[in-house]
Protein backbone atom coordinates (compact mmCIF):
# COMPACT_ATOMS: atom_id res chain seq x y z
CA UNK A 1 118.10 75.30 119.54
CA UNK A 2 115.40 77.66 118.57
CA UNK A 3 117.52 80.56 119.42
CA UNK A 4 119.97 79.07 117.23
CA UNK A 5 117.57 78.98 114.19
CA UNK A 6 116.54 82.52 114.70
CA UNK A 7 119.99 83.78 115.04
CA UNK A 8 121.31 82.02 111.62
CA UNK A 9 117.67 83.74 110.01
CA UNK A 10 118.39 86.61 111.23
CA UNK A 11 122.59 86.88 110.05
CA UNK A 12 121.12 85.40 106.33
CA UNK A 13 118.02 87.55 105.72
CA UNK A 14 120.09 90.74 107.31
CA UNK A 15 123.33 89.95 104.49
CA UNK A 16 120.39 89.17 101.50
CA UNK A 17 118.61 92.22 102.26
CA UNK A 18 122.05 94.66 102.58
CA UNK A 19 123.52 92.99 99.17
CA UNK A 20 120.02 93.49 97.46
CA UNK A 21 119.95 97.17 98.75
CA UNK A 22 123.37 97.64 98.07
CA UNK A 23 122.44 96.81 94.13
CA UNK A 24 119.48 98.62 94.59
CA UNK A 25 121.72 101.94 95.26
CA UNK A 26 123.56 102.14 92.12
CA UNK A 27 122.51 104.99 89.91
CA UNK A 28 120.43 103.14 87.50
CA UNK A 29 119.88 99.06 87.57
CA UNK A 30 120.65 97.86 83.96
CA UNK A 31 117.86 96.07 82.16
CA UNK A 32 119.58 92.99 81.63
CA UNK A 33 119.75 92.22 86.08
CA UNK A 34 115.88 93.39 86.15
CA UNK A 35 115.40 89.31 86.18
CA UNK A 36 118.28 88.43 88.69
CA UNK A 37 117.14 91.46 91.25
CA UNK A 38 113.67 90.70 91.04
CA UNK A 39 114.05 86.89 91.72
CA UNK A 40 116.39 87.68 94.88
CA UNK A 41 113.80 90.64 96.40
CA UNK A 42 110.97 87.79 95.83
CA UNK A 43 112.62 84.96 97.49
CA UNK A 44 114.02 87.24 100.36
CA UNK A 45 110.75 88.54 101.03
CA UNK A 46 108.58 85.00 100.64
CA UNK A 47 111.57 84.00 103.02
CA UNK A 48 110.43 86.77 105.22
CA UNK A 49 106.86 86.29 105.31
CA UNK A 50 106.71 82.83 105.39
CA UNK A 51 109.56 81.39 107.94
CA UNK A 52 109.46 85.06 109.90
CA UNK A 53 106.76 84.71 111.99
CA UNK A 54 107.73 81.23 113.26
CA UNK A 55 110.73 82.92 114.56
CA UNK A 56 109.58 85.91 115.85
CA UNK A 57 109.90 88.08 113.03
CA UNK A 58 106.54 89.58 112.95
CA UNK A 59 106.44 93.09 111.44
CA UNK A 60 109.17 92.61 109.26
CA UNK A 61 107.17 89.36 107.66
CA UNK A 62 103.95 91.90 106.84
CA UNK A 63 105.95 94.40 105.84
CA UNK A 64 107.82 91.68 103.11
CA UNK A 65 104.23 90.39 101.72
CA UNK A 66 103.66 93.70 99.62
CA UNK A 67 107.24 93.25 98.31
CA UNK A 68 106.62 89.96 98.02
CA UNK A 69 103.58 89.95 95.85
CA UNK A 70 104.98 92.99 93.45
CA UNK A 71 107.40 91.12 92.96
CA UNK A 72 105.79 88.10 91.82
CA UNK A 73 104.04 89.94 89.39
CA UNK A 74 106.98 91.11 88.14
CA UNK A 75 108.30 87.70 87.30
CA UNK A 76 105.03 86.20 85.87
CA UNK A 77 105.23 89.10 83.41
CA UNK A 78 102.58 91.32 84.78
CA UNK A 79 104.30 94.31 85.99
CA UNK A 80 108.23 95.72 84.66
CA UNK A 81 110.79 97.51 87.22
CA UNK A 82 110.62 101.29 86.80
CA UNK A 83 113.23 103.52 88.82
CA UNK A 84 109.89 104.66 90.75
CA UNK A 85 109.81 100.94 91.99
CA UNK A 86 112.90 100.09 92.51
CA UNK A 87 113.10 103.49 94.70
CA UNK A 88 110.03 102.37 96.72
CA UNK A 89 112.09 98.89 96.86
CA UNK A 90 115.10 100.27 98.49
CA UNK A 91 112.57 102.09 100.97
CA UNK A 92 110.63 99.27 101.33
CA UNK A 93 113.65 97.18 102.02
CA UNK A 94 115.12 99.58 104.54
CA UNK A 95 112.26 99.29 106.59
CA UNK A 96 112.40 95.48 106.63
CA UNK A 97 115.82 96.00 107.63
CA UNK A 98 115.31 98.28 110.45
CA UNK A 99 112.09 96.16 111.63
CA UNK A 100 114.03 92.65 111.61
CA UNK A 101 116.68 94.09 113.55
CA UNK A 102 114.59 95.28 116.05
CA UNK A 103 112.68 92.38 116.76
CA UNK A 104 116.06 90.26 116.87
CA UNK A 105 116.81 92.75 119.98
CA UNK A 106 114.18 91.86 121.55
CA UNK A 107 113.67 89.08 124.24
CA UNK A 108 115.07 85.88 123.06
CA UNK A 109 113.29 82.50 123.04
């Protein structure tokens, strides 16, 4: 059952992260998604860091709480999306990616 619950983590957070990164590779991000993309990279990576672990998803949950907390100061208003961040984003984001999908390789529950 557990193995279940990881697996079904794993297939969601993997799509949310590639759609996110997808957006994330467009030339420029227009202003009026800044909201939309930062809610989505917030709640992917609180996902991350807060059901992760439980499954097994260690690195890739402390690599997520940095993203996580920019990110929600971004939506309380202290910090704005600048292409330097959304670059560091996307980089940030590819690691998760990589990270997640190793530890889903490794030995199952």
């Amino acid at each position: 059952m557990l193995a279940e619950i990881k697996k079904q983590f794993y297939n969601d957070t993997l799509r949310e992260l590639e759609g996110i990164n997808g957006k994330l590779s467009a030339e420029e991000l227009p202003v009026n998604e800044h909201a939309v993309i930062a809610e989505k990279i917030f709640t992917i990576s609180h996902q991350i860091s807060g059901t992760g672990p439980m499954l097994g998803f260690n690195s890739s949950s402390v690599l997520s709480r940095k993203l996580e907390k920019t990110f929600y100061h971004i939506r309380s208003g202290e910090r704005e999306i600048t292409p330097q961040l959304l670059w560091q984003t996307k980089r940030a984001i590819e690691a998760i990616i990589k990270a997640i999908s190793e530890e889903n390789s490794q030995k199952e529950f």
